[in-house]
N, C-alpha and C. Protein backbone atom coordinates (compact mmCIF):
# COMPACT_ATOMS: atom_id res chain seq x y z
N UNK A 1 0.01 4.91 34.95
CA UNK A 1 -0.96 3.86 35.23
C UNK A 1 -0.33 2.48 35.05
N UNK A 2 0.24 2.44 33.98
CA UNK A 2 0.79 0.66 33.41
C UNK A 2 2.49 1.55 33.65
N UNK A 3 3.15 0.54 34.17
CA UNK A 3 4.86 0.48 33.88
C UNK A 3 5.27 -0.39 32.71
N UNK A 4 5.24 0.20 31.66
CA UNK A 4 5.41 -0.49 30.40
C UNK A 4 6.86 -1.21 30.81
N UNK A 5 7.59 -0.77 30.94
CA UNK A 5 9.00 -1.67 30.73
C UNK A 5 9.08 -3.08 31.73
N UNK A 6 8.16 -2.98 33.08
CA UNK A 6 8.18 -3.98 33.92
C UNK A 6 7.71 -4.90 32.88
N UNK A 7 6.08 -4.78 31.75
CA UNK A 7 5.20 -5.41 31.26
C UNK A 7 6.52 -6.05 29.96
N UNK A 8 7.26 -5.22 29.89
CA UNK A 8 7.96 -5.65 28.29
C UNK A 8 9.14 -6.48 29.14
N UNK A 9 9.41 -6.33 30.10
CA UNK A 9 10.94 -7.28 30.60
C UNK A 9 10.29 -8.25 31.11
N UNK A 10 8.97 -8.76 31.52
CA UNK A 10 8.39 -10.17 32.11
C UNK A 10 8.21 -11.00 30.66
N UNK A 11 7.60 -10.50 30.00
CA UNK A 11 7.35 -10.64 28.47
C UNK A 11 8.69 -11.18 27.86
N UNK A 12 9.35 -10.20 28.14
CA UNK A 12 11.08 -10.79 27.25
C UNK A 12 11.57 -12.26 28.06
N UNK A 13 11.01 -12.04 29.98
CA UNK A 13 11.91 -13.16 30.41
C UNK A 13 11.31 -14.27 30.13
N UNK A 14 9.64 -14.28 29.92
CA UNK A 14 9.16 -15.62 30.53
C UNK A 14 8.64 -16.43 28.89
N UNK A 15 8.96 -15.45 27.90
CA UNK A 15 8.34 -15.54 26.42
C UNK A 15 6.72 -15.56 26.11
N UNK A 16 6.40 -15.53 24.81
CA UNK A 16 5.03 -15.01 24.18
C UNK A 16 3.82 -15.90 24.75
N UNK A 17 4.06 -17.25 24.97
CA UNK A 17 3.39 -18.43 25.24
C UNK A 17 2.75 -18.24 26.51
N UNK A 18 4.43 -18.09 27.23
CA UNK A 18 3.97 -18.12 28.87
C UNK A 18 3.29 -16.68 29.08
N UNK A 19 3.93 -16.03 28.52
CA UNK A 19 3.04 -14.44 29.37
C UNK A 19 1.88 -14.34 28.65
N UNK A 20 1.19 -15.49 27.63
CA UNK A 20 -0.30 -15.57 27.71
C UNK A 20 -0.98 -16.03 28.71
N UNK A 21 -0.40 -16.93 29.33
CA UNK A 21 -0.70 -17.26 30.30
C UNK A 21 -0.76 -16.48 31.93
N UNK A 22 0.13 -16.13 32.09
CA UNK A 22 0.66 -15.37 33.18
C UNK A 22 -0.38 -13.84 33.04
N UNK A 23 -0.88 -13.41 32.15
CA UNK A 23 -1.70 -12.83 31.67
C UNK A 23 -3.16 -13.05 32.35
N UNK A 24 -3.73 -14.44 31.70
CA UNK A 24 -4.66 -14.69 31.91
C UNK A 24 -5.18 -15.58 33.17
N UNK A 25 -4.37 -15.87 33.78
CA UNK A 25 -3.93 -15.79 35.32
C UNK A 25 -4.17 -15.00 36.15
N UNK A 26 -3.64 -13.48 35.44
CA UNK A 26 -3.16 -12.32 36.42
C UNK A 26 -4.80 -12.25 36.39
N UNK A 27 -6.13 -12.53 35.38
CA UNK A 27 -6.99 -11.44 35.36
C UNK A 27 -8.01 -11.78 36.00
N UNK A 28 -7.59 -13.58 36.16
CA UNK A 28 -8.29 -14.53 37.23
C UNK A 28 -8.19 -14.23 38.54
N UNK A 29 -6.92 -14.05 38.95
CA UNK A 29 -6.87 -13.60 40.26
C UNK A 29 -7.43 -12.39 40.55
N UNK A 30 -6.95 -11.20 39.86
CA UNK A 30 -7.61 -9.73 40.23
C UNK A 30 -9.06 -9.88 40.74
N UNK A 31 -9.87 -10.40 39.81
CA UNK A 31 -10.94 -11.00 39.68
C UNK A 31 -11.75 -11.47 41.17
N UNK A 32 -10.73 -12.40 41.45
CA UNK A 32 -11.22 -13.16 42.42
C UNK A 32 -10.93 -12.22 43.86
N UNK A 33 -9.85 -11.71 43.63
CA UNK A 33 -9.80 -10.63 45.20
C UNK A 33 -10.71 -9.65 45.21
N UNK A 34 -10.99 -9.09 43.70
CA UNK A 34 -11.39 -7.64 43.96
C UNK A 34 -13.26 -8.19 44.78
N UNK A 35 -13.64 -9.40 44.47
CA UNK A 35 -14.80 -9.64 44.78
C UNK A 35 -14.14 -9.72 46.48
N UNK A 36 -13.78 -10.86 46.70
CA UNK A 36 -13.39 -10.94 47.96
C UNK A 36 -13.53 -9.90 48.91
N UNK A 37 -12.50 -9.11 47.90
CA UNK A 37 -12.28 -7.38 49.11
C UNK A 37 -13.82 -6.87 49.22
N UNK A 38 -14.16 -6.70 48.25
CA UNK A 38 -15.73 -6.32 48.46
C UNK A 38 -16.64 -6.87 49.36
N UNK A 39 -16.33 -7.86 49.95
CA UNK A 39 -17.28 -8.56 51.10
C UNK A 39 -16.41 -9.13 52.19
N UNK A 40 -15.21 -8.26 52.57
CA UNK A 40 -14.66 -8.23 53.48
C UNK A 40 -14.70 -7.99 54.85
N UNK A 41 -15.07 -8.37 55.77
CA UNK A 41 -15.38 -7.76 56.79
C UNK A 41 -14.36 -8.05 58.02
N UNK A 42 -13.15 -8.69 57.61
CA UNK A 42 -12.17 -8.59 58.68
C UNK A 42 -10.92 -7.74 57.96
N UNK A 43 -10.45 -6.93 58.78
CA UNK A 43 -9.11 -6.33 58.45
C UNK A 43 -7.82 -7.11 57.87
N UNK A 44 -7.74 -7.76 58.78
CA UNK A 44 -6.77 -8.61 58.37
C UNK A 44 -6.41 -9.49 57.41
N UNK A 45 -7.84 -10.22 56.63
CA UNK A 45 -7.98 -10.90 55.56
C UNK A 45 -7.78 -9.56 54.42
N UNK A 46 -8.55 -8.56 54.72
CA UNK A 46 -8.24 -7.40 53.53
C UNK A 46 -7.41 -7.02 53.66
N UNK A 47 -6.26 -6.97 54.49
CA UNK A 47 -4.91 -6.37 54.40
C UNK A 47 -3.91 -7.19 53.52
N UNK A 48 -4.43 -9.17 53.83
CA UNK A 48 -3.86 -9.46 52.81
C UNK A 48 -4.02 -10.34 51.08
N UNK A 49 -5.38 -9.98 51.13
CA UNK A 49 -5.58 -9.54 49.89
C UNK A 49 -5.07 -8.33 49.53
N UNK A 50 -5.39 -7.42 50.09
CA UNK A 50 -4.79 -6.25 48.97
C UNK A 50 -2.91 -6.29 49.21
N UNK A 51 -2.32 -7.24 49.96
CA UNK A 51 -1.33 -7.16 49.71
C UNK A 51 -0.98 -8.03 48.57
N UNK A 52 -1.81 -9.29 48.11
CA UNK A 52 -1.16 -10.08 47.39
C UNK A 52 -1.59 -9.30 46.27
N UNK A 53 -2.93 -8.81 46.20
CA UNK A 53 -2.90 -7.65 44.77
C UNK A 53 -2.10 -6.96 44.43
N UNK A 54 -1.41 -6.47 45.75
CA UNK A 54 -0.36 -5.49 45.08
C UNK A 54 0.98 -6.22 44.64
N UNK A 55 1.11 -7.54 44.88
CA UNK A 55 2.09 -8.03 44.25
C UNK A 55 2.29 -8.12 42.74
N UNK A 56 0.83 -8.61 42.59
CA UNK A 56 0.29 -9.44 41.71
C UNK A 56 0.43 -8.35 40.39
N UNK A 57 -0.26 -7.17 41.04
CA UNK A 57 -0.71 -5.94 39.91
C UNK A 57 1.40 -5.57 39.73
N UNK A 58 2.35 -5.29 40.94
CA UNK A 58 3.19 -4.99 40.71
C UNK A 58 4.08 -5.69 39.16
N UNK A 59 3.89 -7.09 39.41
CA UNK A 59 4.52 -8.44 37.96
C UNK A 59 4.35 -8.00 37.10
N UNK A 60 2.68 -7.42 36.82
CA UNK A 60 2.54 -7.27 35.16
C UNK A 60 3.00 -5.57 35.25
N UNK A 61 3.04 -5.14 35.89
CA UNK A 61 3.33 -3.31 35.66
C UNK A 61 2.00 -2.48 35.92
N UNK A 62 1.04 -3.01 36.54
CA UNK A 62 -0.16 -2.16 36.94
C UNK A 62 0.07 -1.39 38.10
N UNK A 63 0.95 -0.73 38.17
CA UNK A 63 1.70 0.56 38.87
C UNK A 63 0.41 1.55 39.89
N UNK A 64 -0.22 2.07 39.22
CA UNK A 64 -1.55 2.84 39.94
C UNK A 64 -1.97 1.65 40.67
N UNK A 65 -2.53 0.55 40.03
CA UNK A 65 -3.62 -0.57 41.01
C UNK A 65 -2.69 -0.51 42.57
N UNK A 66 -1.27 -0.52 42.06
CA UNK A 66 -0.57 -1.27 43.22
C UNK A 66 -0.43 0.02 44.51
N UNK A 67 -0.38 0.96 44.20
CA UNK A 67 -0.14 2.27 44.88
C UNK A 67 -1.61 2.28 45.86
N UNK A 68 -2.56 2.00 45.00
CA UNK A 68 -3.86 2.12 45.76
C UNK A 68 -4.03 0.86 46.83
N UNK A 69 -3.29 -0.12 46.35
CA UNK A 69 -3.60 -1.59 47.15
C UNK A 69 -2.41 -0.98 47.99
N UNK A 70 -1.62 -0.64 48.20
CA UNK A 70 -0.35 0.03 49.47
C UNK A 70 -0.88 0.93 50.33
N UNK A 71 -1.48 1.84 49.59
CA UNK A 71 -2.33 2.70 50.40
C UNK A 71 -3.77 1.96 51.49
N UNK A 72 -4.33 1.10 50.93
CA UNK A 72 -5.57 0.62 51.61
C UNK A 72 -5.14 -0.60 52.37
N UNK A 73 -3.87 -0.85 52.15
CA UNK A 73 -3.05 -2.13 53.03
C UNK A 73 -2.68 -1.48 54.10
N UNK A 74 -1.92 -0.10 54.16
CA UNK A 74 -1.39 0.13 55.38
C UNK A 74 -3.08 0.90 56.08
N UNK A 75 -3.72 1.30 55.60
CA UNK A 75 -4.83 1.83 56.61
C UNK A 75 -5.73 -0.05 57.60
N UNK A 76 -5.53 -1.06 56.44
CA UNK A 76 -6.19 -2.34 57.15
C UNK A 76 -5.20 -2.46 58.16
N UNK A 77 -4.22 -2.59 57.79
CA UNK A 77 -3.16 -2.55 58.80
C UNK A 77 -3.24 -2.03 60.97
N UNK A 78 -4.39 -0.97 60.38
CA UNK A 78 -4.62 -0.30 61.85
C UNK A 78 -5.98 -0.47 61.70
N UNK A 79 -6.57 -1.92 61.51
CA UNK A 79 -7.73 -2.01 61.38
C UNK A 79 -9.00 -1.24 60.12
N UNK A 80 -8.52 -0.62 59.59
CA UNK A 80 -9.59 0.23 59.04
C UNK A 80 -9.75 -0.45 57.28
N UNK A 81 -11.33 -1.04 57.07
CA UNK A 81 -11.60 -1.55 55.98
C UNK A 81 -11.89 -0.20 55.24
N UNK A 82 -11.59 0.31 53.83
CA UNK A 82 -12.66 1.54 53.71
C UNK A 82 -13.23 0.60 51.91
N UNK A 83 -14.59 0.49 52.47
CA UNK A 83 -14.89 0.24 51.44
C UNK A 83 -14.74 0.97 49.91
N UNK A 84 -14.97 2.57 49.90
CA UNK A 84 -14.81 3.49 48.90
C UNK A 84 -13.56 2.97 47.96
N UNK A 85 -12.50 2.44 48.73
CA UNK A 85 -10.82 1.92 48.35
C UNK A 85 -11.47 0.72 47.35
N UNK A 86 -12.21 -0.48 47.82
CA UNK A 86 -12.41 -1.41 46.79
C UNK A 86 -13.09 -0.81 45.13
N UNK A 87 -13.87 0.49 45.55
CA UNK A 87 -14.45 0.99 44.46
C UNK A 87 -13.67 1.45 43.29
N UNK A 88 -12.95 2.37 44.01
CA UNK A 88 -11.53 2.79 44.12
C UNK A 88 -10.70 1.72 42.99
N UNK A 89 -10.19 0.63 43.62
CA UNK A 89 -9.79 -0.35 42.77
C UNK A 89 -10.33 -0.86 41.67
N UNK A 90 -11.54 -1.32 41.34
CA UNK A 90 -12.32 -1.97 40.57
C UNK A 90 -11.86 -0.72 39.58
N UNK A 91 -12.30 0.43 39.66
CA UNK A 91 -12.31 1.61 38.86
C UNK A 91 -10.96 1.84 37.82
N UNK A 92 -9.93 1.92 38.82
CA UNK A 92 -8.60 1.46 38.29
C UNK A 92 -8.49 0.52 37.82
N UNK A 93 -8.98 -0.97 38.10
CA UNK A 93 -8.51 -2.19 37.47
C UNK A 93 -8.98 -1.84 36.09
N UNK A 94 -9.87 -1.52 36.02
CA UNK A 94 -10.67 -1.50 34.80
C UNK A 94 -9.91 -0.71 33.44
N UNK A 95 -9.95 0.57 34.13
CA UNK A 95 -9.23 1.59 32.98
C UNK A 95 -8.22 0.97 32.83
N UNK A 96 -7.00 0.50 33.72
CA UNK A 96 -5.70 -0.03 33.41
C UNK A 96 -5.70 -1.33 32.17
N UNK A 97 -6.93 -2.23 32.88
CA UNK A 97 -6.77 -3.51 32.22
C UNK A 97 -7.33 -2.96 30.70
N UNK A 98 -8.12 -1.88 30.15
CA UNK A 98 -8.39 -1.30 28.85
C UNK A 98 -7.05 -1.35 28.29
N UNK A 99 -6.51 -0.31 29.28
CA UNK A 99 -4.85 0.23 28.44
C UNK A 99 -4.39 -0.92 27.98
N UNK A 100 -3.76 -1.69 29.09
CA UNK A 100 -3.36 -3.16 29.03
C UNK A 100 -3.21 -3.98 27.40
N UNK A 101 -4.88 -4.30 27.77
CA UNK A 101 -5.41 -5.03 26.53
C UNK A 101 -5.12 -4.66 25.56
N UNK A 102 -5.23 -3.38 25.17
CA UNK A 102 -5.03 -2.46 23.81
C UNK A 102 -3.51 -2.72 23.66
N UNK A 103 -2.51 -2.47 24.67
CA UNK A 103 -1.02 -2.83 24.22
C UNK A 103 -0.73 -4.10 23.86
N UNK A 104 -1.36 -4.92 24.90
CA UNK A 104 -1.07 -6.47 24.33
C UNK A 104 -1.44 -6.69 23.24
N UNK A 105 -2.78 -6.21 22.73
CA UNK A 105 -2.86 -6.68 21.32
C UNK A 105 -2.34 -5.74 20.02
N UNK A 106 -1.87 -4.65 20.38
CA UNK A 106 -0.54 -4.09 19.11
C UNK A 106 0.39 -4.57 19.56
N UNK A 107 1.01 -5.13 21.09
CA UNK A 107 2.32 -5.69 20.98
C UNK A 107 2.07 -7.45 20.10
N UNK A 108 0.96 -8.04 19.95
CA UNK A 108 0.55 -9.14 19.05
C UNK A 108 1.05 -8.79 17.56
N UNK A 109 0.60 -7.67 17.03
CA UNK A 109 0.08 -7.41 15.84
C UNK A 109 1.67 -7.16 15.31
N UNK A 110 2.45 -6.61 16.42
CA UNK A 110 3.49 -6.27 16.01
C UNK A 110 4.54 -7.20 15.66
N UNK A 111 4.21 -8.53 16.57
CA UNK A 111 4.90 -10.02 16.20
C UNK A 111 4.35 -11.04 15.57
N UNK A 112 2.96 -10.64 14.99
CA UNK A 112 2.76 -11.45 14.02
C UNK A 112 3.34 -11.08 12.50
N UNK A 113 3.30 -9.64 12.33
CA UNK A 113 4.14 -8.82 11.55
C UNK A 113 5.10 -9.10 11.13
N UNK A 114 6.01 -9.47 12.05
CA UNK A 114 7.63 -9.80 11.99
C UNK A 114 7.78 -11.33 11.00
């Protein structure tokens, strides 16, 4: 679901400060597409939203989100919106961003520690 090592090497490059940020960024944007996609009604705008999602989800290591946004990119691609896919997503964003959260805050606990 999460690619931990993508999440721990952005973390190492960009440091603790910025990848709060870059973080809370990432959850703004998700945010803002996954509504978008949901009231999509041209292909082409949903092809690239869910492509920039899948960028977006790729940075922090949300690995599943991005597989599903590849998958529902190449079907917009030949025209086809499927709504079930945004459900689909939301569903995933969700459980992932749980996991997520829970690591970020023992990877916290673990450097306040230090």
């Amino acid at each position: 679901m999460i690619d931990w090592e993508q999440l721990h090497e952005l973390r190492a490059e960009v440091g603790e400060d910025a990848f709060s940020d870059v973080v809370a960024l990432f959850m703004e944007e998700v945010a803002a597409i996954l509504v978008r996609l949901g009231r999509a009604d041209d292909p082409t705008a949903f092809e690239d939203d869910l492509h920039l999602l899948k960028g977006t989800a790729l940075n922090l290591g949300f690995a599943e989100l991005a597989t599903l946004c590849a998958e529902g990119e190449a079907r917009a691609a030949h025209g086809v919106i499927e709504a079930d896919r945004v459900a689909a997503l939301e569903r995933c964003y969700e459980q992932s961003r749980r996991i997520f959260l829970d690591e970020i805050a023992g990877m916290r606990r673990t450097v306040a520690a230090q």
